[in-house]
PDB file of N, CA and C in Angstrom:
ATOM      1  N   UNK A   1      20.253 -33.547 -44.822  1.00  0.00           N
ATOM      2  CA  UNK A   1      19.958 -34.218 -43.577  1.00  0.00           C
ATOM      3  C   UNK A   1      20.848 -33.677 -42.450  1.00  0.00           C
ATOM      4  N   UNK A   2      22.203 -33.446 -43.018  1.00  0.00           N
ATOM      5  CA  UNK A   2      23.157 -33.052 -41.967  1.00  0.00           C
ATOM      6  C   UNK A   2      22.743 -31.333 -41.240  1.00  0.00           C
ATOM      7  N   UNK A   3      22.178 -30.950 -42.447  1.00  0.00           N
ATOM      8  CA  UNK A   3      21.431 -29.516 -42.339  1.00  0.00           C
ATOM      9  C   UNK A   3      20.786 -29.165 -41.063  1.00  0.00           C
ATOM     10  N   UNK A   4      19.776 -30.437 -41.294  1.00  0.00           N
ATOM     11  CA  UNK A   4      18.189 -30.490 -40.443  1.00  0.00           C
ATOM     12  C   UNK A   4      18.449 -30.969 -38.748  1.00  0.00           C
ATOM     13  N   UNK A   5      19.751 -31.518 -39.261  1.00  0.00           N
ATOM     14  CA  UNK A   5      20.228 -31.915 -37.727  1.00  0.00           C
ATOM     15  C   UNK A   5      20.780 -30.837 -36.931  1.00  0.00           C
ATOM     16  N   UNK A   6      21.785 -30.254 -37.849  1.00  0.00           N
ATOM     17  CA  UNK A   6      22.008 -29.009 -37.220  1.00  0.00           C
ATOM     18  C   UNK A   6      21.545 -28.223 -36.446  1.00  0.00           C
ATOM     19  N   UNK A   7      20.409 -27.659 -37.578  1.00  0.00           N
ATOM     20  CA  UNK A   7      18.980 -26.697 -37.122  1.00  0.00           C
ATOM     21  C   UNK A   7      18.400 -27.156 -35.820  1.00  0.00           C
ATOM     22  N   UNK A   8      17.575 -28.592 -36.086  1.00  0.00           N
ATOM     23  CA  UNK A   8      17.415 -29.624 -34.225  1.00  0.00           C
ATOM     24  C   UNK A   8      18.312 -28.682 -33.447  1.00  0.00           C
ATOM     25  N   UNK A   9      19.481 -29.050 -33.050  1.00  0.00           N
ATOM     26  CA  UNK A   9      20.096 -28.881 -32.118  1.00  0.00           C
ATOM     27  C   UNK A   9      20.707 -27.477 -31.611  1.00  0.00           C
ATOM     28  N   UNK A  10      20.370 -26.604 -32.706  1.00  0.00           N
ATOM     29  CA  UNK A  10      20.705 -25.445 -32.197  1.00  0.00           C
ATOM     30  C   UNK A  10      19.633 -25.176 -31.775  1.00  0.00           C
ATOM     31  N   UNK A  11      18.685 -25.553 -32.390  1.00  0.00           N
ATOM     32  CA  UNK A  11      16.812 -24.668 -31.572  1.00  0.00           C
ATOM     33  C   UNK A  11      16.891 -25.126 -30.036  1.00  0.00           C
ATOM     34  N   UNK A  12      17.343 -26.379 -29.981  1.00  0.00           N
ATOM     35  CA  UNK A  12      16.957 -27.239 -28.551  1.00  0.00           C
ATOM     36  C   UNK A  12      18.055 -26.346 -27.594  1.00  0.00           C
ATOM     37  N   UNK A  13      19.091 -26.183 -28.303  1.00  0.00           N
ATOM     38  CA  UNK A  13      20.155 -26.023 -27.687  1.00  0.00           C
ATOM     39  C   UNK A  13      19.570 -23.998 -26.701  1.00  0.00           C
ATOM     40  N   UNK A  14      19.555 -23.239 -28.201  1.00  0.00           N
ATOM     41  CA  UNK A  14      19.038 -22.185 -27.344  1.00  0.00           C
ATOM     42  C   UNK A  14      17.851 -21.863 -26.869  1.00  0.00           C
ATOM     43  N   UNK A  15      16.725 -22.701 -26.881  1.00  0.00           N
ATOM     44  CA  UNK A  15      15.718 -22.894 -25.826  1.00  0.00           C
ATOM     45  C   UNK A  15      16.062 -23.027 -24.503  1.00  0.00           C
ATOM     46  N   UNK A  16      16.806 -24.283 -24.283  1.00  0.00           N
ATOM     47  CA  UNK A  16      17.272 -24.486 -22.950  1.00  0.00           C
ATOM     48  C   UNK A  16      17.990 -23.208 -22.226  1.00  0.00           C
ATOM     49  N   UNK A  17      19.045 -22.697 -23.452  1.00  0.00           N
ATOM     50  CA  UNK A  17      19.945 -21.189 -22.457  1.00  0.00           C
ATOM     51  C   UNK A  17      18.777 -20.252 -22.353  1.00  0.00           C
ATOM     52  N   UNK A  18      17.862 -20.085 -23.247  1.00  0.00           N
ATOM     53  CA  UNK A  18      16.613 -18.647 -22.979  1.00  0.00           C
ATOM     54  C   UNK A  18      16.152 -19.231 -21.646  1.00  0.00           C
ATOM     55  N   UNK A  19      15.801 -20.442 -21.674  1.00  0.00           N
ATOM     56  CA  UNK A  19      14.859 -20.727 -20.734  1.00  0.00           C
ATOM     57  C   UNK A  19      15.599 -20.610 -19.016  1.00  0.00           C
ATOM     58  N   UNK A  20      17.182 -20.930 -19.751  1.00  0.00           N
ATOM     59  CA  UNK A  20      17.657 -20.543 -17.700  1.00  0.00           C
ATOM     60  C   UNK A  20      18.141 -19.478 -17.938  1.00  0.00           C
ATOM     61  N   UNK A  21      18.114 -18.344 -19.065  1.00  0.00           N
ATOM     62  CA  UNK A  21      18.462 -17.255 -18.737  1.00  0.00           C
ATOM     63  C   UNK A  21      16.689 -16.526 -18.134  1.00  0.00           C
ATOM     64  N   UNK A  22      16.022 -16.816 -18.733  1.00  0.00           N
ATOM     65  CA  UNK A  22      14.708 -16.438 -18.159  1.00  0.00           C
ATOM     66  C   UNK A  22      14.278 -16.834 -16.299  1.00  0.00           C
ATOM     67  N   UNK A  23      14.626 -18.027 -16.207  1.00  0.00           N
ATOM     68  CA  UNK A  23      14.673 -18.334 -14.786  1.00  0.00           C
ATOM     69  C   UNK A  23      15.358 -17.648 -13.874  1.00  0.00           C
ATOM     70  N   UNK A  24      16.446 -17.436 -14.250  1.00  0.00           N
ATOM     71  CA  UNK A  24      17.503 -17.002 -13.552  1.00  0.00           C
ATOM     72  C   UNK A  24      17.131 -15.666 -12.970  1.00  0.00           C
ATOM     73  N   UNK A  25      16.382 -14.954 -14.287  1.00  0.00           N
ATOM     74  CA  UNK A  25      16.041 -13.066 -14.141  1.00  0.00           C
ATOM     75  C   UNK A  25      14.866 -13.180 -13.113  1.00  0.00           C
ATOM     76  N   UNK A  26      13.996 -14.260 -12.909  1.00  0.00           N
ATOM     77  CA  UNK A  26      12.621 -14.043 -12.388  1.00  0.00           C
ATOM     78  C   UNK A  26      13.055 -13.965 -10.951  1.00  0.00           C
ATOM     79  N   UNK A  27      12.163 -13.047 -10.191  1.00  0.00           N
ATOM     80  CA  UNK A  27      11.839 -12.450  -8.925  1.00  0.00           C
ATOM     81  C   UNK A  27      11.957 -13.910  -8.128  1.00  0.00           C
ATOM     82  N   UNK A  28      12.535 -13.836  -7.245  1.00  0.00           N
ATOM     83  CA  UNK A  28      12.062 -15.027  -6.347  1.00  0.00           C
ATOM     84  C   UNK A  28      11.148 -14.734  -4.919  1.00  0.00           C
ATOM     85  N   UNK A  29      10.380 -15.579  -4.768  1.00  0.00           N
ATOM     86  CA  UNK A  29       9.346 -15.537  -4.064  1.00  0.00           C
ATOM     87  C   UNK A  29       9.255 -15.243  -2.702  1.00  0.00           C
ATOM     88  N   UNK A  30       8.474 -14.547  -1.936  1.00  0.00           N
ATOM     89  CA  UNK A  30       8.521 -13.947  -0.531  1.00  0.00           C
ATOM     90  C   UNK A  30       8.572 -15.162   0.690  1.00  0.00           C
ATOM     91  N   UNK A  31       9.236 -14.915   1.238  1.00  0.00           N
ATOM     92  CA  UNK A  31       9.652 -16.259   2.085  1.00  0.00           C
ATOM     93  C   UNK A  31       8.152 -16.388   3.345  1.00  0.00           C
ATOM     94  N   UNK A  32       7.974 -17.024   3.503  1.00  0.00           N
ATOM     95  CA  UNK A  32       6.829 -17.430   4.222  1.00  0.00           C
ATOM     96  C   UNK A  32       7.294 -17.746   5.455  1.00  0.00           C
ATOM     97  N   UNK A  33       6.456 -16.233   6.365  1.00  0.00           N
ATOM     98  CA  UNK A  33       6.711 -16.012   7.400  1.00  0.00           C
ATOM     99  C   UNK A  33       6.115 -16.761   8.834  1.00  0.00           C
ATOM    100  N   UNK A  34       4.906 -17.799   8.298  1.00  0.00           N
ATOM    101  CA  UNK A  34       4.597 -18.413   9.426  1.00  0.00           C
ATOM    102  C   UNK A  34       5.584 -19.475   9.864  1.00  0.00           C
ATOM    103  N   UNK A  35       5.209 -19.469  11.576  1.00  0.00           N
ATOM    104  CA  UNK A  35       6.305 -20.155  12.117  1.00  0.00           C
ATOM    105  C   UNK A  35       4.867 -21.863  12.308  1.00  0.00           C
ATOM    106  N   UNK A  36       6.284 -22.660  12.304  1.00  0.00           N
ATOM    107  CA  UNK A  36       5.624 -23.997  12.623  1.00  0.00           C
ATOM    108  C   UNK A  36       5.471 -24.191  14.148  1.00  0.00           C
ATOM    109  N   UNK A  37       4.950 -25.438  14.384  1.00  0.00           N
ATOM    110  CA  UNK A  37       4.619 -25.616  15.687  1.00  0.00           C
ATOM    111  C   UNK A  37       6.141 -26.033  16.777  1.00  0.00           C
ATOM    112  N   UNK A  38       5.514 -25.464  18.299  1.00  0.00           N
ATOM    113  CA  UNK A  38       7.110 -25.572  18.794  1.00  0.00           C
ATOM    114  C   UNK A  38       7.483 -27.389  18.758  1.00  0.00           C
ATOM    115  N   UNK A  39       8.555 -27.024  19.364  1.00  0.00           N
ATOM    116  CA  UNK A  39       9.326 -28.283  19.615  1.00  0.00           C
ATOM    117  C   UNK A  39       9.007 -29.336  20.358  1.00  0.00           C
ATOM    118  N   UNK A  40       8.265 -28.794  21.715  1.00  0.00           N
ATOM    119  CA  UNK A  40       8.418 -29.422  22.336  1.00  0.00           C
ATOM    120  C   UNK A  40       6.540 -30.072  22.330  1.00  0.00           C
ATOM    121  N   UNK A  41       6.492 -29.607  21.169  1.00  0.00           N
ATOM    122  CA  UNK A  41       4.818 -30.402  20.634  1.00  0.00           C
ATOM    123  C   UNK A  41       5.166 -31.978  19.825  1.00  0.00           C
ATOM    124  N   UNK A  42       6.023 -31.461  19.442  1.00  0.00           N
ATOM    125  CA  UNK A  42       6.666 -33.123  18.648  1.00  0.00           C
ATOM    126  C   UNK A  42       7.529 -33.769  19.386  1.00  0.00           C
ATOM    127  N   UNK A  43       7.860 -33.596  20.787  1.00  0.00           N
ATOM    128  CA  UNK A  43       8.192 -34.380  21.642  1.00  0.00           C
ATOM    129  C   UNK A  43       7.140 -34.783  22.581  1.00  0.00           C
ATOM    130  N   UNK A  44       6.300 -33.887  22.653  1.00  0.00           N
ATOM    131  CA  UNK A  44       4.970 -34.714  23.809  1.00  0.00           C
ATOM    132  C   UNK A  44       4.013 -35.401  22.605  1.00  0.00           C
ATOM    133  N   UNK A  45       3.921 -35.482  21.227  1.00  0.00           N
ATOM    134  CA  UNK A  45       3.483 -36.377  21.098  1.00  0.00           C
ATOM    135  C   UNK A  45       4.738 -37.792  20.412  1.00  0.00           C
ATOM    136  N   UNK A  46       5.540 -37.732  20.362  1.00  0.00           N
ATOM    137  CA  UNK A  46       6.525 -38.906  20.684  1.00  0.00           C
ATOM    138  C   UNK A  46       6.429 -39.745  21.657  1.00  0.00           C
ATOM    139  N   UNK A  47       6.089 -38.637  22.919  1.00  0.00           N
ATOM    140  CA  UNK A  47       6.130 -39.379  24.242  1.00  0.00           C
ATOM    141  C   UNK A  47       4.722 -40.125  24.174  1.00  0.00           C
ATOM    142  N   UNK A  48       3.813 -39.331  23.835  1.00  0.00           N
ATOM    143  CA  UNK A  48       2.510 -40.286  24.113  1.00  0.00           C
ATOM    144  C   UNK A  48       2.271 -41.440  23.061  1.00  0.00           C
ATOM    145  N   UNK A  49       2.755 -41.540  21.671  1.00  0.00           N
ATOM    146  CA  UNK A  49       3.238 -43.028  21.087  1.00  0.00           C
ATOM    147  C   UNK A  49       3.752 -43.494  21.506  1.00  0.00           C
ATOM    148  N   UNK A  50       4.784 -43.251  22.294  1.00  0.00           N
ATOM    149  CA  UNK A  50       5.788 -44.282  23.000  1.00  0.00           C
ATOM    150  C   UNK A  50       4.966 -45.267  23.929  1.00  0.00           C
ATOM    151  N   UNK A  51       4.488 -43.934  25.156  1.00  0.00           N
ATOM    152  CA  UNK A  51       3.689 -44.695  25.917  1.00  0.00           C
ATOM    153  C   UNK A  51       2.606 -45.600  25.540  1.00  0.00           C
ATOM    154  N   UNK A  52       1.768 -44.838  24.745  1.00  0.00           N
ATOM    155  CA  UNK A  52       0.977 -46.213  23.963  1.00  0.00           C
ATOM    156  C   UNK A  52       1.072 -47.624  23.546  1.00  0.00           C
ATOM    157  N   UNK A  53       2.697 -47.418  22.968  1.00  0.00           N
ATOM    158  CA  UNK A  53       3.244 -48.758  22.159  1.00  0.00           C
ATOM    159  C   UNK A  53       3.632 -49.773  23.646  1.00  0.00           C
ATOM    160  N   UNK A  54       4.172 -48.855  24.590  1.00  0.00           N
ATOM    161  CA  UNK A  54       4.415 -49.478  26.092  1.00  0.00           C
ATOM    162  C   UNK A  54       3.437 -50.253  26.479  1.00  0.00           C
ATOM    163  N   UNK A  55       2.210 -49.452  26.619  1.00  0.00           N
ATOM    164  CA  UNK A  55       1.249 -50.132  27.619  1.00  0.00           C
ATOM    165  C   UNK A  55       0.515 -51.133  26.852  1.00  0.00           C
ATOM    166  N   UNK A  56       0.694 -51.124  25.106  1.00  0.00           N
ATOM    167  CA  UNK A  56      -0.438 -52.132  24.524  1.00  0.00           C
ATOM    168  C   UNK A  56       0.747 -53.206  24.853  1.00  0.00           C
ATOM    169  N   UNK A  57       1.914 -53.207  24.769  1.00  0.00           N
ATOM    170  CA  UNK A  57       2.819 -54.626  24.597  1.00  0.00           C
ATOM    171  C   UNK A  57       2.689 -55.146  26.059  1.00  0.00           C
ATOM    172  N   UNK A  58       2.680 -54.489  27.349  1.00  0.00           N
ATOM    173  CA  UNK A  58       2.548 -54.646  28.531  1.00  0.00           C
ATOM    174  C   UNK A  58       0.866 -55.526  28.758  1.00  0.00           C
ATOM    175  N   UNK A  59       0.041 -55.003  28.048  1.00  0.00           N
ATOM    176  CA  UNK A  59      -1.200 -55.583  28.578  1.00  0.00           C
ATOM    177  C   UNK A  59      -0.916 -57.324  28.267  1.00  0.00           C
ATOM    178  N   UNK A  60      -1.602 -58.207  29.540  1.00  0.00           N
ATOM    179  CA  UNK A  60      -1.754 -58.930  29.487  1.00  0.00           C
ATOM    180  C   UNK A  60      -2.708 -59.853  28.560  1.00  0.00           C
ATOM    181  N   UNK A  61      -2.226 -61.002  27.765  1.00  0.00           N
ATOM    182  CA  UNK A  61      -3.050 -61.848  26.951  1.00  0.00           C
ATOM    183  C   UNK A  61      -4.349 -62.540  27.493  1.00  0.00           C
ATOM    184  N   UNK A  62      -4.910 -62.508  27.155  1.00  0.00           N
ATOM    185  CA  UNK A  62      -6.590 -63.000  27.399  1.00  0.00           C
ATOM    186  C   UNK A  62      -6.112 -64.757  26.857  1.00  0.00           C
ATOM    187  N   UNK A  63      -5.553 -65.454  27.715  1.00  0.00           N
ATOM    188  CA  UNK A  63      -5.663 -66.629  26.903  1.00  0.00           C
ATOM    189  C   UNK A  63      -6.498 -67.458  27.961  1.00  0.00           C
ATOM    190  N   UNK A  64      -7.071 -68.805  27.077  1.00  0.00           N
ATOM    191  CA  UNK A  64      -7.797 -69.623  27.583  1.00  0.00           C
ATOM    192  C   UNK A  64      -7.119 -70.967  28.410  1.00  0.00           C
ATOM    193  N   UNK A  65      -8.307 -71.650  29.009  1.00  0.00           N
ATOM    194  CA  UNK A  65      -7.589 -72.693  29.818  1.00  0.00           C
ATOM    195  C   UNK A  65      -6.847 -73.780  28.555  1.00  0.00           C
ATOM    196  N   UNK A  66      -7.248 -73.955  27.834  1.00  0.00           N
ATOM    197  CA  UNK A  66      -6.633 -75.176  26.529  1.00  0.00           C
ATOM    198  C   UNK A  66      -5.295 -74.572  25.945  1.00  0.00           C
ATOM    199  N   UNK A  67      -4.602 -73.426  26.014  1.00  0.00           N
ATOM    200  CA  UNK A  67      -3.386 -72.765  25.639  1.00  0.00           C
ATOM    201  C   UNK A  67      -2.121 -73.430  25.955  1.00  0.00           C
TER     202      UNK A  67
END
């Protein structure tokens, strides 16, 4: 039994080192050259949620004469 345990843990054991010695060797991947959108696109639409959230809290309530 003490055998079989052994065996377990050395298999597990050098799987794991093959497996990050294998990672380690692999090519890493070409960096991706597209650019994102500018800056100042995620500030004009900030600004226009903002303003939105402004003018719905600003609009006046529709209430009735019994209120």
């Amino acid at each position: 039994m003490r055998r079989l345990q052994t065996l377990l843990t050395t298999f597990l054991c050098s799987t794991i080192v093959l497996e990050t010695i294998a990672a380690s060797a692999a090519i890493p991947p070409t960096p991706n050259i597209r650019k994102g959108p500018a800056a100042w696109m995620g500030f004009g639409l900030m600004f226009l949620f903002f303003a939105g959230v402004v003018l719905v809290s600003i609009m006046p309530s529709k209430r009735g004469h019994q209120d």
